[in-house]
PDB file of N, CA and C in Angstrom:
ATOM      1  N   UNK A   1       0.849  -1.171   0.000  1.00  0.00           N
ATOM      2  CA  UNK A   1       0.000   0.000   0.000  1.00  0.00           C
ATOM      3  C   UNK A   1       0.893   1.233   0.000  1.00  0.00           C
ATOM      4  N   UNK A   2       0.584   2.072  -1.141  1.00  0.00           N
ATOM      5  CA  UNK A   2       1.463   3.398  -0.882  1.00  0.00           C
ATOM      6  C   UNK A   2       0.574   4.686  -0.360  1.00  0.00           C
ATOM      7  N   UNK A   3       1.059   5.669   0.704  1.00  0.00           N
ATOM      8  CA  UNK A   3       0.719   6.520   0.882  1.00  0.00           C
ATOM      9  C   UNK A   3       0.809   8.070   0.829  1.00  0.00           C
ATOM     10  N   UNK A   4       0.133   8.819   0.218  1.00  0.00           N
ATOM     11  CA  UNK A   4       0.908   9.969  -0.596  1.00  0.00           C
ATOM     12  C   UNK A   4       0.406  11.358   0.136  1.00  0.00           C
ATOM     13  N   UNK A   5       1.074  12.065   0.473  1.00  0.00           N
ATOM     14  CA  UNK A   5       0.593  13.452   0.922  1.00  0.00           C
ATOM     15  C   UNK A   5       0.722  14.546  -0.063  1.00  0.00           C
ATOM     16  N   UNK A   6      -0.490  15.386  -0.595  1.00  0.00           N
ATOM     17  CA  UNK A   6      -0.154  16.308  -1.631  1.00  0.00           C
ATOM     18  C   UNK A   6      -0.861  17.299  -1.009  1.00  0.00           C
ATOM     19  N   UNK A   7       0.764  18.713  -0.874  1.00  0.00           N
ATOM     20  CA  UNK A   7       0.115  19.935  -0.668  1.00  0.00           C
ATOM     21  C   UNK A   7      -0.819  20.794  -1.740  1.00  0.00           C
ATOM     22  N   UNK A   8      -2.523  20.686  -1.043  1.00  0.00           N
ATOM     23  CA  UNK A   8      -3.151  21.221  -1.947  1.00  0.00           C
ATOM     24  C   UNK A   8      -3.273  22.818  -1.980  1.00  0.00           C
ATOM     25  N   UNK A   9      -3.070  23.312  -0.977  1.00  0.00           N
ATOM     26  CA  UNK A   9      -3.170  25.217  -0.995  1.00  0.00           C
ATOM     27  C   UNK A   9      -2.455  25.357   0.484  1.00  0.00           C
ATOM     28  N   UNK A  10      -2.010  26.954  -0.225  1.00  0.00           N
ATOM     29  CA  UNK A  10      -1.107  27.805   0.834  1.00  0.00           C
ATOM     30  C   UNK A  10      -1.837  28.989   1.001  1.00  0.00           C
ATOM     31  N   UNK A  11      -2.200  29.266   1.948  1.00  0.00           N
ATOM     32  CA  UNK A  11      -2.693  30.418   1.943  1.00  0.00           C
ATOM     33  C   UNK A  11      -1.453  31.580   3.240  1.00  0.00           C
ATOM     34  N   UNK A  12      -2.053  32.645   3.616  1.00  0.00           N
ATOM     35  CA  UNK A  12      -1.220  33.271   5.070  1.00  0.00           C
ATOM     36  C   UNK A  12      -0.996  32.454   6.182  1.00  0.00           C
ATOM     37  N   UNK A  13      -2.765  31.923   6.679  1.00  0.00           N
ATOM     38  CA  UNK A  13      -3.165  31.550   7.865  1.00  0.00           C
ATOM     39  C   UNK A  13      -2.762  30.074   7.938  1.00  0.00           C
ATOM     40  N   UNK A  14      -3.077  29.269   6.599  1.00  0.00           N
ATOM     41  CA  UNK A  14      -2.995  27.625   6.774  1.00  0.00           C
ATOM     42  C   UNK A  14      -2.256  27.195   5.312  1.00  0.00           C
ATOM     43  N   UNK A  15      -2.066  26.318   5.860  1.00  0.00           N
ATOM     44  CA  UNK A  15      -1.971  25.184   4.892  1.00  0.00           C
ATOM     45  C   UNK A  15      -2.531  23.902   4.779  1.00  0.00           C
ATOM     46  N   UNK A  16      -3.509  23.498   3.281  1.00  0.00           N
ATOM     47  CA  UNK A  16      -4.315  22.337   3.198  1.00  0.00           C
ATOM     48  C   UNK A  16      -3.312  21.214   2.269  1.00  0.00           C
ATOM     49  N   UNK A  17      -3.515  20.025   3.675  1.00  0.00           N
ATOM     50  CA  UNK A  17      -3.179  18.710   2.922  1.00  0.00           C
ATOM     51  C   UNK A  17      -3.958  18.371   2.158  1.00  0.00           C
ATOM     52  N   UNK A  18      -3.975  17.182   1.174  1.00  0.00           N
ATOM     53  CA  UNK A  18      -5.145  15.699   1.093  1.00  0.00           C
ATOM     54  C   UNK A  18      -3.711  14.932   1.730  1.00  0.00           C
ATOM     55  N   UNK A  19      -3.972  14.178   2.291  1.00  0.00           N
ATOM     56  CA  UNK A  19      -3.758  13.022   2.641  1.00  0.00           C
ATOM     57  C   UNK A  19      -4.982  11.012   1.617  1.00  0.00           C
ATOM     58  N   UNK A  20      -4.192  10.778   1.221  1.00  0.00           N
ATOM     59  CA  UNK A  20      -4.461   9.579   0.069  1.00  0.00           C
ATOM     60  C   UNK A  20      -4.098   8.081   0.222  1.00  0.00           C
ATOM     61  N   UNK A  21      -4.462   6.987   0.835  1.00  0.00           N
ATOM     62  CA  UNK A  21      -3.797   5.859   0.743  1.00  0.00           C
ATOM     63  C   UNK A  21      -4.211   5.085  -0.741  1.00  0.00           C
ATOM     64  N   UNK A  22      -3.744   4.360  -1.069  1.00  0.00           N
ATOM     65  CA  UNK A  22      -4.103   3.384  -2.435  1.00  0.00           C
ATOM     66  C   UNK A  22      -3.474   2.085  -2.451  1.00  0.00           C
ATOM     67  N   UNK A  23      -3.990   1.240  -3.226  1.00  0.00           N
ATOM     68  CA  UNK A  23      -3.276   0.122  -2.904  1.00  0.00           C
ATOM     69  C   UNK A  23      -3.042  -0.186  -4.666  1.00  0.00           C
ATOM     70  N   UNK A  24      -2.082  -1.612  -4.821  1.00  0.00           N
ATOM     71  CA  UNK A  24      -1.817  -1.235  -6.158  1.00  0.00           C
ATOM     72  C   UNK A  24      -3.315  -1.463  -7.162  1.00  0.00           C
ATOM     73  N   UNK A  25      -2.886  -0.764  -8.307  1.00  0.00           N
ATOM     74  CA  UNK A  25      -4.000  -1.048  -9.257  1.00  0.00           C
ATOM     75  C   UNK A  25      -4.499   0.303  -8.893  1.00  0.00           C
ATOM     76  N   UNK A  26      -4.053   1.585  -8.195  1.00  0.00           N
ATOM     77  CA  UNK A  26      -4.414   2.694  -7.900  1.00  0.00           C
ATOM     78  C   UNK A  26      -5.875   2.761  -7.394  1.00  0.00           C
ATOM     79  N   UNK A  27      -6.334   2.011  -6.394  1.00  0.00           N
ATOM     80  CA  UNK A  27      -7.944   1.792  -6.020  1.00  0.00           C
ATOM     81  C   UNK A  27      -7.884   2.787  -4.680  1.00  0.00           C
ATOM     82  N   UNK A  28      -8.423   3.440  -4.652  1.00  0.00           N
ATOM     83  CA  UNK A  28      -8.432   4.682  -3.391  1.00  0.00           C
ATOM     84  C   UNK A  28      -8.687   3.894  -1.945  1.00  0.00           C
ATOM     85  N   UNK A  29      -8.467   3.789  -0.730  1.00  0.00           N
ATOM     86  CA  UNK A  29      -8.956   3.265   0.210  1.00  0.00           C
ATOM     87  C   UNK A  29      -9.044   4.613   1.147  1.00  0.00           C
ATOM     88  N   UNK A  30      -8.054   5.666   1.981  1.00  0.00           N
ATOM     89  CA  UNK A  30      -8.733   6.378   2.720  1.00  0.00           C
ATOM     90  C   UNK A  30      -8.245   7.749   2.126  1.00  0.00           C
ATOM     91  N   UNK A  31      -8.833   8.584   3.083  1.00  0.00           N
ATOM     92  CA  UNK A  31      -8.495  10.039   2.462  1.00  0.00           C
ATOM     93  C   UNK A  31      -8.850  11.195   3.507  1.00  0.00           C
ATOM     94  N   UNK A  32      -8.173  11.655   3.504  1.00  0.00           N
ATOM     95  CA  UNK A  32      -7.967  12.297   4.689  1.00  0.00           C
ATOM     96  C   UNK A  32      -7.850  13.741   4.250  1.00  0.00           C
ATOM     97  N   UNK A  33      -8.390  14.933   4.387  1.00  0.00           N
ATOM     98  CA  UNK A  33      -7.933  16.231   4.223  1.00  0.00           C
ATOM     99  C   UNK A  33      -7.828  17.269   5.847  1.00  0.00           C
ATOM    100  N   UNK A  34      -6.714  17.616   5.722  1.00  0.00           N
ATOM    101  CA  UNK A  34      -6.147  18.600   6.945  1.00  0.00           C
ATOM    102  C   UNK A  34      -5.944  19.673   7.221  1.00  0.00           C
ATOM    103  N   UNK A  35      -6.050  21.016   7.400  1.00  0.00           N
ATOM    104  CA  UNK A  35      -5.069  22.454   7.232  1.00  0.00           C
ATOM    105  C   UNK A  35      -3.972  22.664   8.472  1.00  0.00           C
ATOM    106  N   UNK A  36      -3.118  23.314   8.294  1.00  0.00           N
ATOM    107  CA  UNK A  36      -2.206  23.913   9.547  1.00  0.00           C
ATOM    108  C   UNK A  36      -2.097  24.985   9.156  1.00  0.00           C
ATOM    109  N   UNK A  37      -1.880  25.523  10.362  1.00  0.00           N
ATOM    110  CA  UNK A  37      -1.290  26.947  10.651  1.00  0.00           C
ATOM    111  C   UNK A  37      -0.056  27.189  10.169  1.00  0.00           C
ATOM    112  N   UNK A  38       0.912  28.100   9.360  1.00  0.00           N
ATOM    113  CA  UNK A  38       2.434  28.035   9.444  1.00  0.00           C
ATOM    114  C   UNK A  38       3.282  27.781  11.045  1.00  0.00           C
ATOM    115  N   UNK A  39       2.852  27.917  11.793  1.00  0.00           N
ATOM    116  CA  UNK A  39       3.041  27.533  13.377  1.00  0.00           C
ATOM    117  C   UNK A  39       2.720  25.737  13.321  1.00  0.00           C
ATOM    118  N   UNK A  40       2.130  25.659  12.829  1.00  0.00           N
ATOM    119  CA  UNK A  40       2.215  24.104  13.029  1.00  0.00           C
ATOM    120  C   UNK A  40       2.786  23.283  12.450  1.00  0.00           C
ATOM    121  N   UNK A  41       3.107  24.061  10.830  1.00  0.00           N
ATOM    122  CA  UNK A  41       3.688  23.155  10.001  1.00  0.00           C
ATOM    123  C   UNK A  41       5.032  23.063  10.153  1.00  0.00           C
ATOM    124  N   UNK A  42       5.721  24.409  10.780  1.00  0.00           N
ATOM    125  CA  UNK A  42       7.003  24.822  10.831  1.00  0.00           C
ATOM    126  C   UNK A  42       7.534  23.570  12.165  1.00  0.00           C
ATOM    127  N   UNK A  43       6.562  23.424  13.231  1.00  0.00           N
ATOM    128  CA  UNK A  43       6.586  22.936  14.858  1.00  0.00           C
ATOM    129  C   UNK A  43       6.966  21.322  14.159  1.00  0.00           C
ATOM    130  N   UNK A  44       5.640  20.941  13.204  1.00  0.00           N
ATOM    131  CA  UNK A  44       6.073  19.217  12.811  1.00  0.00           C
ATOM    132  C   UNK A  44       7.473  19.188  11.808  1.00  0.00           C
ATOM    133  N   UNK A  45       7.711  20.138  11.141  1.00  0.00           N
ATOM    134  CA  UNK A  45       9.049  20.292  10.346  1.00  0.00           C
ATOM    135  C   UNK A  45      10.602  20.088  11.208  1.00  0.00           C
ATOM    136  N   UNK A  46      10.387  20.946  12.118  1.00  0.00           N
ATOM    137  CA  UNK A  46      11.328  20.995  13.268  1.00  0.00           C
ATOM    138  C   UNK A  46      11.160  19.584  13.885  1.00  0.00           C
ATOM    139  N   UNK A  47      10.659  18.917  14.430  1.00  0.00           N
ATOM    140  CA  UNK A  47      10.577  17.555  15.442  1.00  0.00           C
ATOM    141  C   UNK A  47      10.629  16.773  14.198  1.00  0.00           C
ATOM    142  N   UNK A  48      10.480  16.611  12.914  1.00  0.00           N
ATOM    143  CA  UNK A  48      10.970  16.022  11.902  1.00  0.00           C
ATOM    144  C   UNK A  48      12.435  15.721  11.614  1.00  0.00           C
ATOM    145  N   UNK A  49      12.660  17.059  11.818  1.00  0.00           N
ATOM    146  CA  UNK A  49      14.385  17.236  11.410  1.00  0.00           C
ATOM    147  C   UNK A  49      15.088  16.659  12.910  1.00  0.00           C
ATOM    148  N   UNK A  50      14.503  17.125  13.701  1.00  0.00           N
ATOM    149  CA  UNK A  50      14.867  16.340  15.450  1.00  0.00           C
ATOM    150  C   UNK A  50      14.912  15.049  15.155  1.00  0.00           C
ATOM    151  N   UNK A  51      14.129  14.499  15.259  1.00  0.00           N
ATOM    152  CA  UNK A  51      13.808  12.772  14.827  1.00  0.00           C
ATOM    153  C   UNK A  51      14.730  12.430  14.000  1.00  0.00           C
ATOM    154  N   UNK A  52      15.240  12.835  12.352  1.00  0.00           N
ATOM    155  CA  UNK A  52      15.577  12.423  11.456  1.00  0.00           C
ATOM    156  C   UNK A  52      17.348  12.334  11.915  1.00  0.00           C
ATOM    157  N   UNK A  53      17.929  13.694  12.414  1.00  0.00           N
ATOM    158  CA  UNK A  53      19.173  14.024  12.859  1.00  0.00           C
ATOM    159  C   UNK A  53      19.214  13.311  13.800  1.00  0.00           C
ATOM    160  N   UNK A  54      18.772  12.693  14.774  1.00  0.00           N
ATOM    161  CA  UNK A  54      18.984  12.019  16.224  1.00  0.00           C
ATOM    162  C   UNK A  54      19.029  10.672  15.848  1.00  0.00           C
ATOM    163  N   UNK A  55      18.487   9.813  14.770  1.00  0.00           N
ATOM    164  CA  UNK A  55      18.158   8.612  13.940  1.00  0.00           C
ATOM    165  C   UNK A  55      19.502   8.194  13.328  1.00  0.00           C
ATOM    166  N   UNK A  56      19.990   9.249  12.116  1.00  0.00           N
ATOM    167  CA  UNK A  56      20.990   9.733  11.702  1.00  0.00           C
ATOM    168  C   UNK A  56      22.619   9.904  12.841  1.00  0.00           C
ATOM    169  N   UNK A  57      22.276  10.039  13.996  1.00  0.00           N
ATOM    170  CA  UNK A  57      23.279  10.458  15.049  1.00  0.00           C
ATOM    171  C   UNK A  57      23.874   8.866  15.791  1.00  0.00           C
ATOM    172  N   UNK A  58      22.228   8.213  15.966  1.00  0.00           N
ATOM    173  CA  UNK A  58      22.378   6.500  16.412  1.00  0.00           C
ATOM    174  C   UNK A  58      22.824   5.979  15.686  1.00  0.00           C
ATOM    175  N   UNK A  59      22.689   5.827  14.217  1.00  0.00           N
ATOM    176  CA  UNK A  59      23.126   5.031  12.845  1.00  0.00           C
ATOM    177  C   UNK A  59      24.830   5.311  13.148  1.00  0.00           C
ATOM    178  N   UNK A  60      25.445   6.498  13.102  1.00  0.00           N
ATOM    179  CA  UNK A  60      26.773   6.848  13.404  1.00  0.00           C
ATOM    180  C   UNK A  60      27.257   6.085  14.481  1.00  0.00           C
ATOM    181  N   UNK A  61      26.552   6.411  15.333  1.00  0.00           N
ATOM    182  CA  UNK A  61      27.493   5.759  16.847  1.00  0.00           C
ATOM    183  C   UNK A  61      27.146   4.517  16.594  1.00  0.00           C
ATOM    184  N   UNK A  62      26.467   3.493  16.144  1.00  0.00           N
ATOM    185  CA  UNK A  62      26.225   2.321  16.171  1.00  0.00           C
ATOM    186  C   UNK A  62      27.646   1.479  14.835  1.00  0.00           C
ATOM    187  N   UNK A  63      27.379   2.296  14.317  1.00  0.00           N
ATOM    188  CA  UNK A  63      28.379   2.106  13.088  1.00  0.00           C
ATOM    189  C   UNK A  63      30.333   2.281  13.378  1.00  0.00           C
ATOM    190  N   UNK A  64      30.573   2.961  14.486  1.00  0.00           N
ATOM    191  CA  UNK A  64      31.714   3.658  14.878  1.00  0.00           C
ATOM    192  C   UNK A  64      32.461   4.731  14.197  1.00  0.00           C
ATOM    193  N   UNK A  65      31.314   5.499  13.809  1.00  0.00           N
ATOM    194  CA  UNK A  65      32.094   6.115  12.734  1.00  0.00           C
ATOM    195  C   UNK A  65      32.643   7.375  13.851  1.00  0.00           C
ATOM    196  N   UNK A  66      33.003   7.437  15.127  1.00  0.00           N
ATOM    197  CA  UNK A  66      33.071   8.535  15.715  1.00  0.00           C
ATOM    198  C   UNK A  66      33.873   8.413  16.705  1.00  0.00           C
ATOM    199  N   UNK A  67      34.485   6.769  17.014  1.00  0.00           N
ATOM    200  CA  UNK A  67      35.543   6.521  17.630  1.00  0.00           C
ATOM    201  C   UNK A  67      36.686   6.004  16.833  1.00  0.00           C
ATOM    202  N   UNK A  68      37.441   5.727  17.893  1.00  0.00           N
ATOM    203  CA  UNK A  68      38.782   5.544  17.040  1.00  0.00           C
ATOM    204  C   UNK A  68      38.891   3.891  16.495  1.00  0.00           C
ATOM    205  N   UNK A  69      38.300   2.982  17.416  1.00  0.00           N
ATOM    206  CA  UNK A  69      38.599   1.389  16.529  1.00  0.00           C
ATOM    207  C   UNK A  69      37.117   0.997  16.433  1.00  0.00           C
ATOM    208  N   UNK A  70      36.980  -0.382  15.829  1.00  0.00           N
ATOM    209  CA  UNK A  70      36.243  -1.054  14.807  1.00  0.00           C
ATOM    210  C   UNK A  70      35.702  -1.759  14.985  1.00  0.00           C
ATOM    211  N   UNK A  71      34.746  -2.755  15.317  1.00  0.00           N
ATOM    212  CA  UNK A  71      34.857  -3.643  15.586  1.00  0.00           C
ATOM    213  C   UNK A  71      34.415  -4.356  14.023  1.00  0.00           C
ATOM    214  N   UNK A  72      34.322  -5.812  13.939  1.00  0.00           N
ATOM    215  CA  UNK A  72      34.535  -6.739  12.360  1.00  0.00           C
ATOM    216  C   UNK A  72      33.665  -5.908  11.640  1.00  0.00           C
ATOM    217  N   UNK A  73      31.818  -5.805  12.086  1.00  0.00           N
ATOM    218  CA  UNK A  73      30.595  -5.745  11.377  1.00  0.00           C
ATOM    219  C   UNK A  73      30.811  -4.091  11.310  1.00  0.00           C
ATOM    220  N   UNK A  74      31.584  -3.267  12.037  1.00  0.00           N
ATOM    221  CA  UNK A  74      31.436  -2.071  11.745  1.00  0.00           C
ATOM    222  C   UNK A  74      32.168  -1.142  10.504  1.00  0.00           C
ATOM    223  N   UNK A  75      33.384  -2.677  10.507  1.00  0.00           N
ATOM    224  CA  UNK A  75      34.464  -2.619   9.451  1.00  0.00           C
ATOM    225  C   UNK A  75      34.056  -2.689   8.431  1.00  0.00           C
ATOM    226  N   UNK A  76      33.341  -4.007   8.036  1.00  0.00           N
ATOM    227  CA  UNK A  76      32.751  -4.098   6.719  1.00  0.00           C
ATOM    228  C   UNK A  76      31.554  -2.386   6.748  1.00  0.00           C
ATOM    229  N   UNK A  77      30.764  -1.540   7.367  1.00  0.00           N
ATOM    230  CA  UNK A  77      30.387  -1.130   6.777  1.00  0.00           C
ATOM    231  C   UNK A  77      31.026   0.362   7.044  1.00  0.00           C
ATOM    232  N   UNK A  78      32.005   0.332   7.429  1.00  0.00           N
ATOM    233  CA  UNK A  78      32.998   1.892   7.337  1.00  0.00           C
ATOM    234  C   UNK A  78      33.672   1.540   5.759  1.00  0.00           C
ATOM    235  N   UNK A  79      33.706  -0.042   5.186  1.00  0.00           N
ATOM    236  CA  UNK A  79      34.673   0.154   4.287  1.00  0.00           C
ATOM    237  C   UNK A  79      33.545  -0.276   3.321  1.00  0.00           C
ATOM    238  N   UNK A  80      32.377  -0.190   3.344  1.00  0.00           N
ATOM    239  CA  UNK A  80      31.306  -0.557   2.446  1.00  0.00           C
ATOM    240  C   UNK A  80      31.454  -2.113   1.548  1.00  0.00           C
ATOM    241  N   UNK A  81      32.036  -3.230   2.336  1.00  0.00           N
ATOM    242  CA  UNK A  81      32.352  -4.184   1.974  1.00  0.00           C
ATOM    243  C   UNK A  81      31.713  -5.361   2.482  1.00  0.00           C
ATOM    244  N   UNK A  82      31.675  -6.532   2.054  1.00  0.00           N
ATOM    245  CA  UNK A  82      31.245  -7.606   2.597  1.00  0.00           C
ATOM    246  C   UNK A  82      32.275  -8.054   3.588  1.00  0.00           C
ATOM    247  N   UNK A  83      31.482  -9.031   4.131  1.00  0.00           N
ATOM    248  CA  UNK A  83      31.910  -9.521   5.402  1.00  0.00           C
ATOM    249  C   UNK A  83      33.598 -10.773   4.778  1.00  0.00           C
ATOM    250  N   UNK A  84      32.978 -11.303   3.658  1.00  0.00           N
ATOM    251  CA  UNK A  84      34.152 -11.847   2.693  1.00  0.00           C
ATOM    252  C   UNK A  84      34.721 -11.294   2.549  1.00  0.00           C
ATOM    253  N   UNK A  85      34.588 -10.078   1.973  1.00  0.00           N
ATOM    254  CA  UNK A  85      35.904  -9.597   0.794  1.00  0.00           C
ATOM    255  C   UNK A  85      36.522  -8.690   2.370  1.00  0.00           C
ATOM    256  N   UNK A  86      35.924  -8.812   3.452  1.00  0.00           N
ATOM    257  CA  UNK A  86      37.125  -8.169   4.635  1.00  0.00           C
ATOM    258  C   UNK A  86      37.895  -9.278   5.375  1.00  0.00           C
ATOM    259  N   UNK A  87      37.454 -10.208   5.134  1.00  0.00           N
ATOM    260  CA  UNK A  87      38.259 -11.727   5.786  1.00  0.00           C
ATOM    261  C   UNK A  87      39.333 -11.391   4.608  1.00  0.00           C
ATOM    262  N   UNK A  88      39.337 -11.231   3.331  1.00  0.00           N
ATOM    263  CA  UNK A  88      40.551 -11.863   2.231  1.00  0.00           C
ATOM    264  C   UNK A  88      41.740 -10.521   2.774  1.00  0.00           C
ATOM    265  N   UNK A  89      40.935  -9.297   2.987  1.00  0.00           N
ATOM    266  CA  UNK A  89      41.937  -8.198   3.498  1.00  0.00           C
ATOM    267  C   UNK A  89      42.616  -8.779   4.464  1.00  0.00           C
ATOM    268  N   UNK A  90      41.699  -8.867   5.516  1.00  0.00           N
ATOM    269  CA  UNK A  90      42.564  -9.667   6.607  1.00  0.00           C
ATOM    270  C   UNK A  90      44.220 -10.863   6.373  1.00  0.00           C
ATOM    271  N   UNK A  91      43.420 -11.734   5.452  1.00  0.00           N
ATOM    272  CA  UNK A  91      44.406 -12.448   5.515  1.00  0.00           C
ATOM    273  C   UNK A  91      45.462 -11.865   4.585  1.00  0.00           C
ATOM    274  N   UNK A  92      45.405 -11.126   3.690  1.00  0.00           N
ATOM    275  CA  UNK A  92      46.598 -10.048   3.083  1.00  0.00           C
ATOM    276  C   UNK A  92      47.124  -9.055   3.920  1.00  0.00           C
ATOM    277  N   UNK A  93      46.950  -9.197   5.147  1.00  0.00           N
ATOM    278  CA  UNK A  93      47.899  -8.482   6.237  1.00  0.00           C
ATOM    279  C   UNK A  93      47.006  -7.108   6.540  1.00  0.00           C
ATOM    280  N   UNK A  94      46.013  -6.829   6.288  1.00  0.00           N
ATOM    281  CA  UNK A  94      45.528  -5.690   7.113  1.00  0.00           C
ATOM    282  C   UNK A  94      45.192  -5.550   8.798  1.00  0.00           C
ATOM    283  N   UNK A  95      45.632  -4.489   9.010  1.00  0.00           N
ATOM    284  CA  UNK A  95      46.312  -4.334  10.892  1.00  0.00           C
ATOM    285  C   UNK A  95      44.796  -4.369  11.247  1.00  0.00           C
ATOM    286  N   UNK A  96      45.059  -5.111  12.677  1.00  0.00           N
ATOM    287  CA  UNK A  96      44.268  -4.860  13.885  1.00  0.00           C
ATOM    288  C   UNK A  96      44.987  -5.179  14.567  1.00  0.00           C
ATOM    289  N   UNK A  97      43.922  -4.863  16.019  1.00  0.00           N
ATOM    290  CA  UNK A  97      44.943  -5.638  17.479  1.00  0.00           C
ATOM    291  C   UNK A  97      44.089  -6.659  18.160  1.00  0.00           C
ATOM    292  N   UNK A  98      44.455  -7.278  18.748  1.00  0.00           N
ATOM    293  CA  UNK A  98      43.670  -7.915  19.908  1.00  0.00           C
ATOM    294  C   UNK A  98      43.656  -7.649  21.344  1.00  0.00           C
ATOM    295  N   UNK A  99      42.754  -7.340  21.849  1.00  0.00           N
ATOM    296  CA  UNK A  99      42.608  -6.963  23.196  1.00  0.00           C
ATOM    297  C   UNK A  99      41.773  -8.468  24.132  1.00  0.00           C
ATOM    298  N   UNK A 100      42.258  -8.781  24.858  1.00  0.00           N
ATOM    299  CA  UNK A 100      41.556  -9.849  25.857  1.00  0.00           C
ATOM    300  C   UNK A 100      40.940 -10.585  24.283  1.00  0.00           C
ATOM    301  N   UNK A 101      41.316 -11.222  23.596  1.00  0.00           N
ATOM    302  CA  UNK A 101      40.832 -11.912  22.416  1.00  0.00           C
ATOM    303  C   UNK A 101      39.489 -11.034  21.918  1.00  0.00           C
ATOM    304  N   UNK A 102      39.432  -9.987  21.756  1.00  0.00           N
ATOM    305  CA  UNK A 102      38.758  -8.761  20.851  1.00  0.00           C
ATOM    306  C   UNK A 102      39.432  -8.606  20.429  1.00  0.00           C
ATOM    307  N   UNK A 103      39.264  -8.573  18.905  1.00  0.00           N
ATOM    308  CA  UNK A 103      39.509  -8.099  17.591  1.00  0.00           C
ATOM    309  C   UNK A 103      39.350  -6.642  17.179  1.00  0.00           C
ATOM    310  N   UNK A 104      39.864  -5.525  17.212  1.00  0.00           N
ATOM    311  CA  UNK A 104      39.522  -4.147  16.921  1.00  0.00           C
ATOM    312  C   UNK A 104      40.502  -3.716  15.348  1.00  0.00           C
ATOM    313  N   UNK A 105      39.851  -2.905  15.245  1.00  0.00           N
ATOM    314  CA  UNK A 105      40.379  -2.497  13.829  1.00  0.00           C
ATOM    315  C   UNK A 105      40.463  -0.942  14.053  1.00  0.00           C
ATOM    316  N   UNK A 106      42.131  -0.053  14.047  1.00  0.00           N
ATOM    317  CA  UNK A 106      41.923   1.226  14.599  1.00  0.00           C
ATOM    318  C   UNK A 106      41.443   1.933  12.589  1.00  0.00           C
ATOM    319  N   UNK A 107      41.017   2.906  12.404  1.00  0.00           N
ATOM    320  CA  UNK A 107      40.507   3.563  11.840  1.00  0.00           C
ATOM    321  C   UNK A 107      41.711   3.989  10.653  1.00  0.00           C
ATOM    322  N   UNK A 108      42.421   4.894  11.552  1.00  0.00           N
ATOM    323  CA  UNK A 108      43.423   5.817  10.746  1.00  0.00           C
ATOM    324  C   UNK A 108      44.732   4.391  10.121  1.00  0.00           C
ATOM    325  N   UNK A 109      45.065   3.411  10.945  1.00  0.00           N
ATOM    326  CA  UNK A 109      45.346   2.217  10.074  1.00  0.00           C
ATOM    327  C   UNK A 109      44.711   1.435   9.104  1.00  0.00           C
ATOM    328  N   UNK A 110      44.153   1.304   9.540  1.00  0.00           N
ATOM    329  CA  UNK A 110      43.315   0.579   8.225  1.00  0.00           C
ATOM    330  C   UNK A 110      42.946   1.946   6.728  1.00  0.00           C
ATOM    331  N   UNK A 111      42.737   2.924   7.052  1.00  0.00           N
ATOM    332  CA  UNK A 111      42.987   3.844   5.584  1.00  0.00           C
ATOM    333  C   UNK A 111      44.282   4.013   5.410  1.00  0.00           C
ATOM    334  N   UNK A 112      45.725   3.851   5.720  1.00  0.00           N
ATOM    335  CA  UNK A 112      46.605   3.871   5.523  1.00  0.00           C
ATOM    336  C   UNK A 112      47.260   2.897   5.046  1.00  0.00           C
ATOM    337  N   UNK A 113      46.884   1.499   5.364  1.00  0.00           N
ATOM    338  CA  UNK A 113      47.090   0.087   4.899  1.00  0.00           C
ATOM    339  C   UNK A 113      46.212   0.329   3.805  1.00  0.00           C
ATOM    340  N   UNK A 114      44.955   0.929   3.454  1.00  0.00           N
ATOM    341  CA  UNK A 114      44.269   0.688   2.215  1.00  0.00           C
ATOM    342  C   UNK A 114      45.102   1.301   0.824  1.00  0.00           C
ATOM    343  N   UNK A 115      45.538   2.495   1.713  1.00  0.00           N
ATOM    344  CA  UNK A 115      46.551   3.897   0.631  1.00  0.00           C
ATOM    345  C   UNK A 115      47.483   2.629   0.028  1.00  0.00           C
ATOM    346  N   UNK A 116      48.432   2.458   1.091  1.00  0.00           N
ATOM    347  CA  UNK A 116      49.386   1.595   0.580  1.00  0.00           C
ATOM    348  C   UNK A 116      49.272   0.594  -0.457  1.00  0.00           C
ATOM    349  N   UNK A 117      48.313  -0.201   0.063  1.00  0.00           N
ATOM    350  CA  UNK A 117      47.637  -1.807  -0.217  1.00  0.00           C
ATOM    351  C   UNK A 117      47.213  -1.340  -2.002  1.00  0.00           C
ATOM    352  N   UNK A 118      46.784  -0.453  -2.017  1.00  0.00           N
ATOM    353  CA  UNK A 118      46.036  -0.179  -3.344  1.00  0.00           C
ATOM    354  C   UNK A 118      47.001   0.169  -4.092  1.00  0.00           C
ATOM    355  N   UNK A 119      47.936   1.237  -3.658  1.00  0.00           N
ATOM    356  CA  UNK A 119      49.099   1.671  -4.611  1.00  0.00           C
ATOM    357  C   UNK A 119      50.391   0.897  -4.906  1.00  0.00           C
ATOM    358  N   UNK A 120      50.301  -0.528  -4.403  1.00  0.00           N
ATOM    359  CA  UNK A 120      51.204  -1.427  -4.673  1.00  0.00           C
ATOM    360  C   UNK A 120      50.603  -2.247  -5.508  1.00  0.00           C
ATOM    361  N   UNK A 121      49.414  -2.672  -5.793  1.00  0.00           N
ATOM    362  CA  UNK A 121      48.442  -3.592  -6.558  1.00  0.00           C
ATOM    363  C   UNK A 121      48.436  -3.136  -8.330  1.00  0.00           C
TER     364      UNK A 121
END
């Protein structure tokens, strides 16, 4: 089911949605029409961009893109690679360390082993 919002008028005071669901074969199921105030639209715009940037902020820290080492699954996607083609790096000598048998991968090595790695190939 796709759902579509089309701004139908702007006026000073408001602004009118339709709100539209459909399913395929374009068959209408609900429909919804709304107005806001520029105060309201601006208020859901803002907690939009809140939501979206804070979403955007977890994706980062979950990913490590904001500390200094790696761990395997964060590797493959700092280096936009499969989980394979970072085992074959591995075994062609790309650095990590081990800590208490953790595996980390520091950041600024591994793009420096890539510089290298690539310009010898």
């Amino acid at each position: 089911m796709k759902t579509k919002i089309v701004r139908l008028s702007h006026t000073a005071q408001t602004v009118q949605y339709h709100l539209y669901k459909t399913k395929k074969g374009g068959k209408q199921m609900n429909e919804i029409i709304f107005m806001l105030s520029d105060t309201q639209q601006q208020a859901i715009q803002n907690k939009v961009h809140e939501l979206i940037s804070f979403e955007v902020e977890n994706f980062r820290t979950k990913l490590g893109l904001h500390g200094k080492y790696l761990k395997k699954y964060q590797l493959c996607h700092y280096l936009n690679l499969s989980n394979n083609t970072v085992d074959k790096l591995i075994a062609e000598g790309m650095p990590y360390i081990k800590v208490d048998g953790v595996i980390l991968y520091e950041k600024t090595l591994i793009d420096k082993w890539l510089q290298n790695h690539s310009q010898s190939s």
